[in-house]
Protein backbone atom coordinates (compact mmCIF):
# COMPACT_ATOMS: atom_id res chain seq x y z
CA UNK A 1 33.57 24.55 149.48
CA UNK A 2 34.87 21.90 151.85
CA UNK A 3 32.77 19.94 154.15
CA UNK A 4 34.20 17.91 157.47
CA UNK A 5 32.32 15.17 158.88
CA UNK A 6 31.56 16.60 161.75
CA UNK A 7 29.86 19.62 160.15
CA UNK A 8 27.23 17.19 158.72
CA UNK A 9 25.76 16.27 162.21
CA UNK A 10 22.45 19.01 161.69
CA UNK A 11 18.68 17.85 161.41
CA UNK A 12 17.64 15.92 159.27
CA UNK A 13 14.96 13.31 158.02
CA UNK A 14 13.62 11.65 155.35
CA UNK A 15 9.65 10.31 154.84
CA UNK A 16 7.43 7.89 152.37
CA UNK A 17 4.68 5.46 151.41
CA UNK A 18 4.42 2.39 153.08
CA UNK A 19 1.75 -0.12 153.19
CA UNK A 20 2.90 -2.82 155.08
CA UNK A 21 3.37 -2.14 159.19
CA UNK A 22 6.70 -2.02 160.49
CA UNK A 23 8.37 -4.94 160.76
CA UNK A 24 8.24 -7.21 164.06
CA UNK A 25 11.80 -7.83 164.19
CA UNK A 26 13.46 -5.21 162.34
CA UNK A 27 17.02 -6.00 160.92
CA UNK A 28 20.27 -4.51 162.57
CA UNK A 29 21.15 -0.86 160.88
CA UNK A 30 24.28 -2.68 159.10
CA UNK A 31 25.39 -6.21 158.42
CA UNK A 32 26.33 -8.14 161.55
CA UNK A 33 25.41 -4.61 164.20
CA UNK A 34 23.60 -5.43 167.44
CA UNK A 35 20.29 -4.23 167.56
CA UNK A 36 20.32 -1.77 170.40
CA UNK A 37 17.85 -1.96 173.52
CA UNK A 38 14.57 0.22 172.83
CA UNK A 39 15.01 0.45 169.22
CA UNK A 40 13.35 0.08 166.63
CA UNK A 41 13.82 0.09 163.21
CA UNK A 42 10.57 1.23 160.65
CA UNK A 43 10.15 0.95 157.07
CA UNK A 44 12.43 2.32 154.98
CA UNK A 45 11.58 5.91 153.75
CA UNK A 46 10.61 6.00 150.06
CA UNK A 47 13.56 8.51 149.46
CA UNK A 48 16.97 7.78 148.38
CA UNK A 49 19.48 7.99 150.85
CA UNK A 50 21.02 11.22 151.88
CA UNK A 51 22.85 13.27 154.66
CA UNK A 52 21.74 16.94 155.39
CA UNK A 53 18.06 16.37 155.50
CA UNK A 54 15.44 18.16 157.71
CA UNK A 55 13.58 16.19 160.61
CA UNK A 56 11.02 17.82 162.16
CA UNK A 57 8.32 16.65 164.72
CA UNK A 58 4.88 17.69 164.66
CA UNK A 59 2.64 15.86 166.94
CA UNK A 60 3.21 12.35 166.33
CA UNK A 61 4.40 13.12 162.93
CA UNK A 62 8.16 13.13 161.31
CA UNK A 63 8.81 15.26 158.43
CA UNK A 64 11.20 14.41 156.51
CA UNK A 65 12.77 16.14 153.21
CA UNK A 66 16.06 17.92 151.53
CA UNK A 67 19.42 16.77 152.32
CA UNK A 68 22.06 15.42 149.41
CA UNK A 69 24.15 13.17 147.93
CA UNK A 70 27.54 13.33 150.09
CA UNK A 71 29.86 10.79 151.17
CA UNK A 72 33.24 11.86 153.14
CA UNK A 73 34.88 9.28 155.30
CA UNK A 74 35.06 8.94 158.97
CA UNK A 75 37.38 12.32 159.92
CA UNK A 76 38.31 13.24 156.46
CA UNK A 77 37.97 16.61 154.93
CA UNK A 78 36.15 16.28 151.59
CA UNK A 79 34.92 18.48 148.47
CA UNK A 80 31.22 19.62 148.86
CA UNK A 81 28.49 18.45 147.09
CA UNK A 82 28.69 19.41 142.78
CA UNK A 83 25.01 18.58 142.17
CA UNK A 84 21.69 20.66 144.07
CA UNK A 85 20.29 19.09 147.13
CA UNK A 86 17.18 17.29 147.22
CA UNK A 87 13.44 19.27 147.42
CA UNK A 88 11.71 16.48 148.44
CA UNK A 89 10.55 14.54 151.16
CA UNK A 90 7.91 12.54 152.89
CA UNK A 91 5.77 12.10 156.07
CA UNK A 92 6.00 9.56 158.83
CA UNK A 93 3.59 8.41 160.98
CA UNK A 94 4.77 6.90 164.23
CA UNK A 95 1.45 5.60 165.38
CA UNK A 96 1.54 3.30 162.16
CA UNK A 97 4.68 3.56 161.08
CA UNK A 98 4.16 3.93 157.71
CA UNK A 99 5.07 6.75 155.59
CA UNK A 100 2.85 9.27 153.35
CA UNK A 101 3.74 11.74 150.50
CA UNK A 102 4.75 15.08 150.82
CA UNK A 103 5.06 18.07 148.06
CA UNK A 104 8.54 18.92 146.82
CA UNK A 105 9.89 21.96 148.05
CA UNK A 106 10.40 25.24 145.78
CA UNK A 107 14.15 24.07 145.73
CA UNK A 108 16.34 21.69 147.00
CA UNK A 109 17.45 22.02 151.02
CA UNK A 110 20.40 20.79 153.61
CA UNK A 111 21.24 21.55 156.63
CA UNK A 112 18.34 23.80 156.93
CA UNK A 113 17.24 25.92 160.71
CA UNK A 114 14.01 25.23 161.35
CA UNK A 115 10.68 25.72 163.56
CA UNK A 116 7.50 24.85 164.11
CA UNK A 117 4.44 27.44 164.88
CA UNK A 118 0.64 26.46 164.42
CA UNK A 119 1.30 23.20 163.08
CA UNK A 120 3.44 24.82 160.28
CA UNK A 121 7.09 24.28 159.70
CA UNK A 122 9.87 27.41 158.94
CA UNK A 123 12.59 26.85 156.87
CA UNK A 124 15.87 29.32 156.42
CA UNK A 125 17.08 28.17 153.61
CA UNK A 126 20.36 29.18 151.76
CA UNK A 127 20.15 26.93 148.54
CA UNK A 128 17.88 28.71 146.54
CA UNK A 129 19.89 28.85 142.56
CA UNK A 130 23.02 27.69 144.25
CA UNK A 131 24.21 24.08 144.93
CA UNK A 132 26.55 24.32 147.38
CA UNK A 133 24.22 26.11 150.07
CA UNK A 134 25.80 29.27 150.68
CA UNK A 135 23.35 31.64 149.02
CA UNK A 136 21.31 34.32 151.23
CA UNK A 137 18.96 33.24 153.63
CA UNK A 138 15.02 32.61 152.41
CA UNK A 139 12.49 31.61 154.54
CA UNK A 140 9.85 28.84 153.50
CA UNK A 141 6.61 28.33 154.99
CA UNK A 142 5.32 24.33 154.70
CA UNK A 143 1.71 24.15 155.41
CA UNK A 144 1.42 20.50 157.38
CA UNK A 145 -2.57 20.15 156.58
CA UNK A 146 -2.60 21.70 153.13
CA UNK A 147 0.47 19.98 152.30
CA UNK A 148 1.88 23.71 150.64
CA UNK A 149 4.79 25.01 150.38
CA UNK A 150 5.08 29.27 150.41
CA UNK A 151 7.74 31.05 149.99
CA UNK A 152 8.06 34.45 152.31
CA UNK A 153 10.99 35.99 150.80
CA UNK A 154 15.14 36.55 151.59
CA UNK A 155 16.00 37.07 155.22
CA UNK A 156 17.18 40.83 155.70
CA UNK A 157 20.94 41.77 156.31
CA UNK A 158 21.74 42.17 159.58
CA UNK A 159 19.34 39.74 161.30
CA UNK A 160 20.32 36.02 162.39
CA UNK A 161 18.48 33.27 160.54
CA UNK A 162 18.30 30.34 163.86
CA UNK A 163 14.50 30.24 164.11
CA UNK A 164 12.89 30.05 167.38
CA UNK A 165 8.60 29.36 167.53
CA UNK A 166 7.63 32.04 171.09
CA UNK A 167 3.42 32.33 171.73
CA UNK A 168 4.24 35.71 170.07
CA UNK A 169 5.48 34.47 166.81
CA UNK A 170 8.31 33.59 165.12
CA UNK A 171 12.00 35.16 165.92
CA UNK A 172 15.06 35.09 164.57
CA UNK A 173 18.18 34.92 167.05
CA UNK A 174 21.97 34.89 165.80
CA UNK A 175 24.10 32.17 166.64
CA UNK A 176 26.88 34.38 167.22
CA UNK A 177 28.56 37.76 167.34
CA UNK A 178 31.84 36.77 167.05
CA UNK A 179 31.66 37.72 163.07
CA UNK A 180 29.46 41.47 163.98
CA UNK A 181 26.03 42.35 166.14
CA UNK A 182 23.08 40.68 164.23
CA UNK A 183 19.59 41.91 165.57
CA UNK A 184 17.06 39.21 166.53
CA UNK A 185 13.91 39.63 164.99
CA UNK A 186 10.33 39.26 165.31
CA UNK A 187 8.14 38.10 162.14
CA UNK A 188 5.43 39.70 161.27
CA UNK A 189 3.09 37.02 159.08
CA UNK A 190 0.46 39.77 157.46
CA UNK A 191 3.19 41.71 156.30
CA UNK A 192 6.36 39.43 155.80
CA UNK A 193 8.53 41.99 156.72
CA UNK A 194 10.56 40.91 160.13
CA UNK A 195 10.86 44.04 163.09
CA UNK A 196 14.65 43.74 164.68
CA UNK A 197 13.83 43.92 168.44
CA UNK A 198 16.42 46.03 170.23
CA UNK A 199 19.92 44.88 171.25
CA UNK A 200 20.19 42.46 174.06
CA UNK A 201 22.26 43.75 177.00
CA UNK A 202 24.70 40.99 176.86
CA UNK A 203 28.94 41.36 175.38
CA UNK A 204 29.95 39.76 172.22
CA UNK A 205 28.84 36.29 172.42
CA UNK A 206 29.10 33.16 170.76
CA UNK A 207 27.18 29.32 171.26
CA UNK A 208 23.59 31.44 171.28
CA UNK A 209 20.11 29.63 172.00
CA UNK A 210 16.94 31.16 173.04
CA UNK A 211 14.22 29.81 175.23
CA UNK A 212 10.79 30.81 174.80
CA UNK A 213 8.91 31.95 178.08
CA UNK A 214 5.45 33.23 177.62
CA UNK A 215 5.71 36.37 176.97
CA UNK A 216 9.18 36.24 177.65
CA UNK A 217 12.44 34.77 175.40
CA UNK A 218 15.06 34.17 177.18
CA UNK A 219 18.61 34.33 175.36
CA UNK A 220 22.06 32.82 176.44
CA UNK A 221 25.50 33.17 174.80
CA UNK A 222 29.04 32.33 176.22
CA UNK A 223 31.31 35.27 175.94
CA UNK A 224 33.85 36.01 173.38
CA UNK A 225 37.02 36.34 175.38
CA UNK A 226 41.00 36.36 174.05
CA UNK A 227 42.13 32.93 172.06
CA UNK A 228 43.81 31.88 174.94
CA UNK A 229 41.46 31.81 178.05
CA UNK A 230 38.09 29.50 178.13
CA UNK A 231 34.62 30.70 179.49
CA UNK A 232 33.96 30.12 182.51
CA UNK A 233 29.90 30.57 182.09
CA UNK A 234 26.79 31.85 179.95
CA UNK A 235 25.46 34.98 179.75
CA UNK A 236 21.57 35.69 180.18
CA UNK A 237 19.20 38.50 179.58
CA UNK A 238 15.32 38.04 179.36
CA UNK A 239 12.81 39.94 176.42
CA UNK A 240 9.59 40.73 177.49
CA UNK A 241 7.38 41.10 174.49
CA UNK A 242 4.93 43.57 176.28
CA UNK A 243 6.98 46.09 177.15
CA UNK A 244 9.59 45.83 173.84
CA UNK A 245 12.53 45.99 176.51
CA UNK A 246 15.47 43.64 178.03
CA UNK A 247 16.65 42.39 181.71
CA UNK A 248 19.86 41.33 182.57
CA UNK A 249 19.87 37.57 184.49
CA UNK A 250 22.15 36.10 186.50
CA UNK A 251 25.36 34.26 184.67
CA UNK A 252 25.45 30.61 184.61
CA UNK A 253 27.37 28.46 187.42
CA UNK A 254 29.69 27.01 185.03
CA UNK A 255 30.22 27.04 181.15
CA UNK A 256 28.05 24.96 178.48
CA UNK A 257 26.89 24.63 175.18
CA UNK A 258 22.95 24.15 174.43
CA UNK A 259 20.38 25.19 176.67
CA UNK A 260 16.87 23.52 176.64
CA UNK A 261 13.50 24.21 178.38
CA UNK A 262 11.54 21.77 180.54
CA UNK A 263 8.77 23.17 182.12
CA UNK A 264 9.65 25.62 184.89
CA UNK A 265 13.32 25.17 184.25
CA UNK A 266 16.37 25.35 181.81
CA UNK A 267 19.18 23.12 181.34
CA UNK A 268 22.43 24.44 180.59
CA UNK A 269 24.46 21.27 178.73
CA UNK A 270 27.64 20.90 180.26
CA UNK A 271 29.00 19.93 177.10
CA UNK A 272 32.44 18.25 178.06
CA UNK A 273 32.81 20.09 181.25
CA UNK A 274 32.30 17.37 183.75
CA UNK A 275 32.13 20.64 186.48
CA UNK A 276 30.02 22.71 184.36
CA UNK A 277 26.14 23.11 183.31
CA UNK A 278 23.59 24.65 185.93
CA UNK A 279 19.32 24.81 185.98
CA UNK A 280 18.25 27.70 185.68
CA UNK A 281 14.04 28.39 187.61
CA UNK A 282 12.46 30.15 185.13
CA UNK A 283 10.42 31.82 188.05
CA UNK A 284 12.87 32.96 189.98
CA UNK A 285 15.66 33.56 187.83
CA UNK A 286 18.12 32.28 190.01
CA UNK A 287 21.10 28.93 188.95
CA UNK A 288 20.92 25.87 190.54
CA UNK A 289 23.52 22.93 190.20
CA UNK A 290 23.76 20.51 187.10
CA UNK A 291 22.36 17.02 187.85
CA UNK A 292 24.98 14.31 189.23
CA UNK A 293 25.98 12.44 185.88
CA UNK A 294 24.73 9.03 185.02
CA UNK A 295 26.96 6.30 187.19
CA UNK A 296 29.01 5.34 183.75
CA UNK A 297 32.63 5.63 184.12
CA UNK A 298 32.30 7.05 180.09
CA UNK A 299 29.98 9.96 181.00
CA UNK A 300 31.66 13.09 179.76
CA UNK A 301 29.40 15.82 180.49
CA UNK A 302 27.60 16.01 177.65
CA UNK A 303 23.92 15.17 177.40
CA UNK A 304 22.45 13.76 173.98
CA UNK A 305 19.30 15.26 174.76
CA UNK A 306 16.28 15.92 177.04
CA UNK A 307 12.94 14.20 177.52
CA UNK A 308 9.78 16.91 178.84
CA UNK A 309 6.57 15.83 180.05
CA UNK A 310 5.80 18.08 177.06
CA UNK A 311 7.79 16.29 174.55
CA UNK A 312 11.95 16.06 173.88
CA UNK A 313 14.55 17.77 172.14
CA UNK A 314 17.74 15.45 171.27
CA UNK A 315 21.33 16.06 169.93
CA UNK A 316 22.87 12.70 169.00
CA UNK A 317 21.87 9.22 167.59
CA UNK A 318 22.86 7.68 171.40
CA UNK A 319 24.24 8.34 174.69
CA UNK A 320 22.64 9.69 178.08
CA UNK A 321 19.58 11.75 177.89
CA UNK A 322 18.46 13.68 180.86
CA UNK A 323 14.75 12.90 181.79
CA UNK A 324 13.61 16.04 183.41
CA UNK A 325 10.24 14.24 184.20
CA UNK A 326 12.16 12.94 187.41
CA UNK A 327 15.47 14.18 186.73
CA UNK A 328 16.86 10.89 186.39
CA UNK A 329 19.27 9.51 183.29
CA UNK A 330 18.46 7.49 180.53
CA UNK A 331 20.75 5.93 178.11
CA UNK A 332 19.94 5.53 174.38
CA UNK A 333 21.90 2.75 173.38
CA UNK A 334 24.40 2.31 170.02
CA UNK A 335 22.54 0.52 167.67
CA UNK A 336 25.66 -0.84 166.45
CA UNK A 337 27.20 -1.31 163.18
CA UNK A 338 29.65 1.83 161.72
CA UNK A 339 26.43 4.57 160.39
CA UNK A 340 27.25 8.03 161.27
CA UNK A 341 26.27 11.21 160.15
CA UNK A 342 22.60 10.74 160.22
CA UNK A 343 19.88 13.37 161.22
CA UNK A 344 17.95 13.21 164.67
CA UNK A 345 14.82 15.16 165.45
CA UNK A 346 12.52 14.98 168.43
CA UNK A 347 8.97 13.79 167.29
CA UNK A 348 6.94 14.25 170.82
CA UNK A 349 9.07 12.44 173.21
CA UNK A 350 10.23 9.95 170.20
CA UNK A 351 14.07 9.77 169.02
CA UNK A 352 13.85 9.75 165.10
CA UNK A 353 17.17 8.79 163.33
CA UNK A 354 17.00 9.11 159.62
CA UNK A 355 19.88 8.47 156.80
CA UNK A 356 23.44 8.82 157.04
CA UNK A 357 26.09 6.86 155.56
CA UNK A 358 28.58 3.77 155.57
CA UNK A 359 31.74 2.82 155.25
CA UNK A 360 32.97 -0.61 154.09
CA UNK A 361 36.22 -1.78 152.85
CA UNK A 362 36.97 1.53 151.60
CA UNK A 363 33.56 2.16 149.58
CA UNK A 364 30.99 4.34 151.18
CA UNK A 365 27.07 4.17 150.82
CA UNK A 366 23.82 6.39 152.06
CA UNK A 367 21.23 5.28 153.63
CA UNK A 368 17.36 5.67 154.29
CA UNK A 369 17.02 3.66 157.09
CA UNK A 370 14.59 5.08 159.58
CA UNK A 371 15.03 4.23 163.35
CA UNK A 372 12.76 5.31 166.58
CA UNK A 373 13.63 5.47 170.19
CA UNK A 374 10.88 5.74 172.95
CA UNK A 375 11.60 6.64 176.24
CA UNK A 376 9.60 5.13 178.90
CA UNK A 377 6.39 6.42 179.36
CA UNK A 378 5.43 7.46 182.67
């Protein structure tokens, strides 16, 4: 196995036992970096440093575990990981900012899809008795007040493994049919057997997220087309978990990547498509334009994430996030200093950034720094 850098930018997170409260003035994340605007950084989680580790948000709590040991320089293609990622982890609380102790995992994890239903977090995992990661899928079960981990068996053939939490339970949507048709599927906990729901009406697709509706999930996908020609939007069609059947919505505007809920409404990421994006009204079903960018002559069409009155969801360490409270921008500054390929996770409207690693004077090193963004409140 070979690993790029850029494959490495997935969830991640990392937790521990602290005693002491944050630090007043926290130190910059690397010698002689600028400590950006509305950062800060907390105590150092009691795990050793690592890329590929889970974040995941419950409430005002981070979880943090698996990940490994990998180091690759900036845009260079490197061999994978020889020894088993981590299993454990560790708990932060971002009232306090100190960290608590969390039970190892059955086996080590990276780069795991995840979810959160009830309080409890899913894990597809693909490193069970294999240390590079590309076993079969398993899903894990962590129990957040019992502090358990349960394992629920391998993922069957034929079925993606992205997890998505709906008010009727957990589903499984594929990421893409570029490779063959993979059935979404709808878990059933008593059982722990999963029930394929039928085939969307949509063409082969690729760049697939869901959004959970009610009683509704909503999928989008940009269609496969010939090598040489680009999309030029993204495909919708609506399940309604009643009735067991599909609707067709309308296509997209323009093309994008990501698609994220806020209330009423959808956001289709432009993703590097300065003329691209759209809102889709989850009441009416019809597309309405992509915000105006940010007034920043390096705005590039691609959002770093989205702040809810609900909570947030975020894709990078920095940049412009979209604050769909008024529909205004907000910038999460560098925090300077050379750290890349850390995890991000949304814990409520909080930016975690866990881990990563550094590169100086040829030598790399991985960290397990923890850093927090707030956006303002309202």
């Amino acid at each position: 196995m070979r690993l790029g850098v850029a494959t490495a930018l997935l969830l991640v997170a990392a937790a521990g036992c602290g005693d002491d409260p944050p630090p007043a003035d926290p130190a910059p994340a690397t010698p002689g970096g600028d400590l950006g605007e509305g950062w800060q950084r907390l105590e150092d989680a009691p795990l050793a440093g690592r890329t590929g580790a889970s974040v995941v948000g419950v409430g005002t709590r981070a979880y943090v575990f698996g990940g490994w040991e990998f180091l690759c320089p900036p845009n260079a293609d490197c061999a994978g990981p020889t020894e088993p990622p981590f299993a454990d982890g560790a708990v932060l609380d971002l009232e306090t900012g100190e960290w608590e102790p969390m039970s190892d995992a059955p086996h080590g994890l990276a780069y795991s899809s995840t979810a959160v239903l009830d309080g409890d977090i899913y894990v597809v995992t693909t490193c069970a008795g294999v240390a590079d990661c590309y076993g079969r899928p398993e899903l894990l079960r962590y129990d957040t007040t019992g502090d358990t981990w349960t394992e629920l068996g391998r993922m069957p053939r034929g079925i993606g493994s992205s997890l998505v939490a709906t008010d009727h339970g957990l589903v499984a949507l594929s990421g893409t049919y570029e490779n063959g048709r993979e059935a979404e599927a709808l878990f059933d906990e008593e059982t722990a057997t999963w029930d394929p729901l039928p085939d969307a009406p949509l063409p082969r697709t690729y760049d697939r997220f869901a959004v959970p509706d009610g009683d509704r999930l909503l999928v989008f996908g940009s269609p496969a087309l010939e090598p040489d020609e680009e999309s030029s939007t993204k495909v919708a069609a609506a399940y309604d978990f009643g009735t067991g059947s599909w609707t067709g919505l309308p296509s997209a505007p323009g093309p994008g990547y990501q698609v994220w809920p806020a209330g009423d409404r959808a956001f289709l990421n432009p993703h590097f498509s300065e003329d691209g994006g759209g809102v889709l009204d989850l009441r009416s079903g019809t597309w309405g334009p992509f915000p105006a960018g940010p007034d920043d002559p390096e705005w590039r069409g691609d959002m770093a994430g989205l702040v809810t009155a609900q909570g947030a969801t975020y894709e990078y360490a920095d940049g412009w996030v979209l604050d769909a409270r008024d529909d205004t921008w907000l910038e999460v500054p560098p925090r300077g200093g050379e750290v890349y390929d850390e995890s991000v996770a949304a814990a409520g409207q909080a930016l975690v950034v866990f881990g990563g690693q550094v590169w100086e004077g040829g030598d790399g090193r991985l960290l397990a720094e923890t850093w927090v963004w707030r956006p303002p409140v309202d």
